[in-house]
N, C-alpha and C. Protein backbone atom coordinates (compact mmCIF):
# COMPACT_ATOMS: atom_id res chain seq x y z
N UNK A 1 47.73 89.82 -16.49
CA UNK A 1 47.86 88.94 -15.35
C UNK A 1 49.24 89.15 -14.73
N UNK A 2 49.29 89.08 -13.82
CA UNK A 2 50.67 88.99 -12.70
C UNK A 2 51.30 88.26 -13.18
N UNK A 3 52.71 87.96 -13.41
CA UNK A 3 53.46 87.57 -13.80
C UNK A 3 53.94 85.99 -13.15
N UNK A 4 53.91 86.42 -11.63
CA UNK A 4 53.62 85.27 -10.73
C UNK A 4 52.77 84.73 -11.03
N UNK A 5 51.36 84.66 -10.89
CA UNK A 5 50.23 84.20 -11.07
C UNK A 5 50.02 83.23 -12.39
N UNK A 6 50.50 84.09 -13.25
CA UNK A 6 51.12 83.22 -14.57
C UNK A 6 52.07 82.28 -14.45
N UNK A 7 52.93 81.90 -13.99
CA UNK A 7 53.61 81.29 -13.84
C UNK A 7 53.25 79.87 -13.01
N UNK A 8 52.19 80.30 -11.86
CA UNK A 8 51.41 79.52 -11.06
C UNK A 8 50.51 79.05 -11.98
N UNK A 9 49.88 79.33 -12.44
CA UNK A 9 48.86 78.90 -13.81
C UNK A 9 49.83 77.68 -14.25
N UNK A 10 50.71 78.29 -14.90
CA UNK A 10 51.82 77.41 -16.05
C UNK A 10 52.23 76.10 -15.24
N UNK A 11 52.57 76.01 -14.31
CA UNK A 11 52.90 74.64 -13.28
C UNK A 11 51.91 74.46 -13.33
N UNK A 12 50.36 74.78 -12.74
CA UNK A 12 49.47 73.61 -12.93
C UNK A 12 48.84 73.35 -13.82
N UNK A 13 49.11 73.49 -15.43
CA UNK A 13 48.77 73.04 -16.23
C UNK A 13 49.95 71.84 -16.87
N UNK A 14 51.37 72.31 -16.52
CA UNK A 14 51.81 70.95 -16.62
C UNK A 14 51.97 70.15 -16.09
N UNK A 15 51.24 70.25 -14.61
CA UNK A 15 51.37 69.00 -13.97
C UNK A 15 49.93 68.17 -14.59
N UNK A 16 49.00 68.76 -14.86
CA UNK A 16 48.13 68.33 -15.57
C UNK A 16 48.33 67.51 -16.90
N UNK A 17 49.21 68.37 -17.43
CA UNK A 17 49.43 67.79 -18.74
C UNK A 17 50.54 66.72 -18.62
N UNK A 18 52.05 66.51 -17.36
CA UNK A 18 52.25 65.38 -17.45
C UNK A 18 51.37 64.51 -16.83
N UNK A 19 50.43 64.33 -15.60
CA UNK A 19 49.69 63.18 -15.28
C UNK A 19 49.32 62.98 -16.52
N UNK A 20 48.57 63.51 -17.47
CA UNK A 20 47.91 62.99 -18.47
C UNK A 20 48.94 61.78 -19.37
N UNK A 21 50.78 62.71 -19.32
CA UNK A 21 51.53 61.72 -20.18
C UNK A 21 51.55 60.47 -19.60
N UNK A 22 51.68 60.16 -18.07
CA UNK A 22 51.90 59.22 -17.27
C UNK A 22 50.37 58.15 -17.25
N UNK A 23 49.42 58.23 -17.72
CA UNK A 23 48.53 57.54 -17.80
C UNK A 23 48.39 56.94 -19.26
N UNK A 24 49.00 58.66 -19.99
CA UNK A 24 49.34 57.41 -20.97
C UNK A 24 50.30 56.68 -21.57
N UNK A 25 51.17 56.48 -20.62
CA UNK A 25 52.45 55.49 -20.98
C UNK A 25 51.65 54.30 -19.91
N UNK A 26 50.75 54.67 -18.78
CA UNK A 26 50.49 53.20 -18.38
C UNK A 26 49.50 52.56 -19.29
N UNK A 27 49.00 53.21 -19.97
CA UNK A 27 47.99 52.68 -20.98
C UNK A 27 48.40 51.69 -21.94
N UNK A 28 49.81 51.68 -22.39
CA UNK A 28 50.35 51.35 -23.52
C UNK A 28 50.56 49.73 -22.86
N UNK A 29 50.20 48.30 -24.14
CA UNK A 29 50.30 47.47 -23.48
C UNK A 29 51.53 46.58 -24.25
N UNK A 30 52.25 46.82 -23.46
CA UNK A 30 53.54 46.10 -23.93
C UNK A 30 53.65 44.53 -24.36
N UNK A 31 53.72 43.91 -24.95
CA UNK A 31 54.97 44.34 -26.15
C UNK A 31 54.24 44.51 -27.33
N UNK A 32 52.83 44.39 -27.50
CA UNK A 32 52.22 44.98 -28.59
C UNK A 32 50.84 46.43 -28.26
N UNK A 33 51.75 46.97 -28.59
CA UNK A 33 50.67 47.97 -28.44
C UNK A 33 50.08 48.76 -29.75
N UNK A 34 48.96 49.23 -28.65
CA UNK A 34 48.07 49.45 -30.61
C UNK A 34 48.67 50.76 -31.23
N UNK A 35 47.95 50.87 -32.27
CA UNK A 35 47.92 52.40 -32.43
C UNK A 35 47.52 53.93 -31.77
N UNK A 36 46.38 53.15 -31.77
CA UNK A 36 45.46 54.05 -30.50
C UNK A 36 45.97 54.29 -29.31
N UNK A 37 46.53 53.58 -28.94
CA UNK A 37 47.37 54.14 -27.46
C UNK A 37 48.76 54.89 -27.68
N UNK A 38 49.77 54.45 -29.06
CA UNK A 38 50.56 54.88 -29.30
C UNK A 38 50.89 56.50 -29.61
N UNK A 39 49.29 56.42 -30.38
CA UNK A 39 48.55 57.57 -30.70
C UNK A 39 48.30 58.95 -29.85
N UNK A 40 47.45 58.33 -28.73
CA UNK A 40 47.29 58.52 -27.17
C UNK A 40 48.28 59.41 -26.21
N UNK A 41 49.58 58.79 -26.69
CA UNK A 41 50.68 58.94 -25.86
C UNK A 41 51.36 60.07 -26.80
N UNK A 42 51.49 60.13 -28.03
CA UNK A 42 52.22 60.88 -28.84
C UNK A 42 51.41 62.43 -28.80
N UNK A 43 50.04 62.53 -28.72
CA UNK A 43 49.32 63.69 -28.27
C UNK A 43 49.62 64.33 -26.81
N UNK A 44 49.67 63.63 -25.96
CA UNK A 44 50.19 63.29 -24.41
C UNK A 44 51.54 64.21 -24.08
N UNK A 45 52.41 63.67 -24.80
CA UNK A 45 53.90 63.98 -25.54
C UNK A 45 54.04 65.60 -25.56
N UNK A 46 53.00 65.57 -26.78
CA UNK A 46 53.07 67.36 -27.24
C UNK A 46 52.48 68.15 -26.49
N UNK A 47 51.64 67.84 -25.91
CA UNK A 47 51.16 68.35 -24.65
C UNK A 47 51.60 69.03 -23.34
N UNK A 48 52.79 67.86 -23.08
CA UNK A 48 53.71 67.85 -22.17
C UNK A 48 54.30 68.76 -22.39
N UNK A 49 54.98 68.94 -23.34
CA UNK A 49 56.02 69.61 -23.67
C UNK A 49 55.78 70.80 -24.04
N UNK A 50 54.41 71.08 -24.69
CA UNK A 50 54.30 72.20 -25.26
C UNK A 50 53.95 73.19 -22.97
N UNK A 51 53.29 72.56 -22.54
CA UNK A 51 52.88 72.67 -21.14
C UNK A 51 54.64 73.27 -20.45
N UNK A 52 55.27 72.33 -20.80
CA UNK A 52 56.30 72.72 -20.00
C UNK A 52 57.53 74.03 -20.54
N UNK A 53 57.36 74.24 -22.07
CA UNK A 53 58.04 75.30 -22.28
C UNK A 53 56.96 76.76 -22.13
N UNK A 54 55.62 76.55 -21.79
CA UNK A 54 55.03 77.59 -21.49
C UNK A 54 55.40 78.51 -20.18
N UNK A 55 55.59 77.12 -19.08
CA UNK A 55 56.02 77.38 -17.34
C UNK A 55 57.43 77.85 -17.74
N UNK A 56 58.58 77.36 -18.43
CA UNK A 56 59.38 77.91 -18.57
C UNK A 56 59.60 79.04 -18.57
N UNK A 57 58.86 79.54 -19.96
CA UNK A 57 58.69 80.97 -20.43
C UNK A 57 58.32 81.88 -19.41
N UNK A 58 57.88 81.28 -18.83
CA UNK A 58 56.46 82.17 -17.70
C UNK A 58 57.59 82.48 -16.39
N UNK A 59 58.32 81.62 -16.13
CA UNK A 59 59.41 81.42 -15.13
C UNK A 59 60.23 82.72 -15.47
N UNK A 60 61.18 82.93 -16.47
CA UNK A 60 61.83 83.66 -16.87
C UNK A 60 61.07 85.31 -16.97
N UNK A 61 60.36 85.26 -17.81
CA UNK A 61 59.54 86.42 -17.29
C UNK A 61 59.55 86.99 -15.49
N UNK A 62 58.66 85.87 -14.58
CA UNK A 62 59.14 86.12 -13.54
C UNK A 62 60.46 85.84 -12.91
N UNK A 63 61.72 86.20 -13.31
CA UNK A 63 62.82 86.44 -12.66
C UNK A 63 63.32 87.76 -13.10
N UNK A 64 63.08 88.27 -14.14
CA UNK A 64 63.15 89.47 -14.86
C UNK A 64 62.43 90.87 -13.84
């Protein structure tokens, strides 16, 4: 794959993957929240993140 193209991929999967974090931090119901949402959000989390050092990676590649 194009290097660009990859990279375009990689942004819209983490924008995907943060909306997903952002629904689930509105999910969470303060000041007791369950597990299940805590849960929710901590999958959400790794997601995010794992999403956003991919675009990273993918970034650097395309500047190279």
């Amino acid at each position: 794959m194009d290097t660009a193209k990859e990279w375009y991929a990689a942004v819209k999967e983490w924008q995907r993957a943060r909306d997903e974090l952002t629904a689930a931090i509105a999910a969470i119901k303060w000041p007791n929240p369950t597990q299940g949402c805590l849960a929710s959000y901590d999958r959400a989390y790794a997601r995010e993140t794992e999403a956003r050092d991919h675009m990273n990676q993918a970034y650097e590649r395309v500047r190279r």
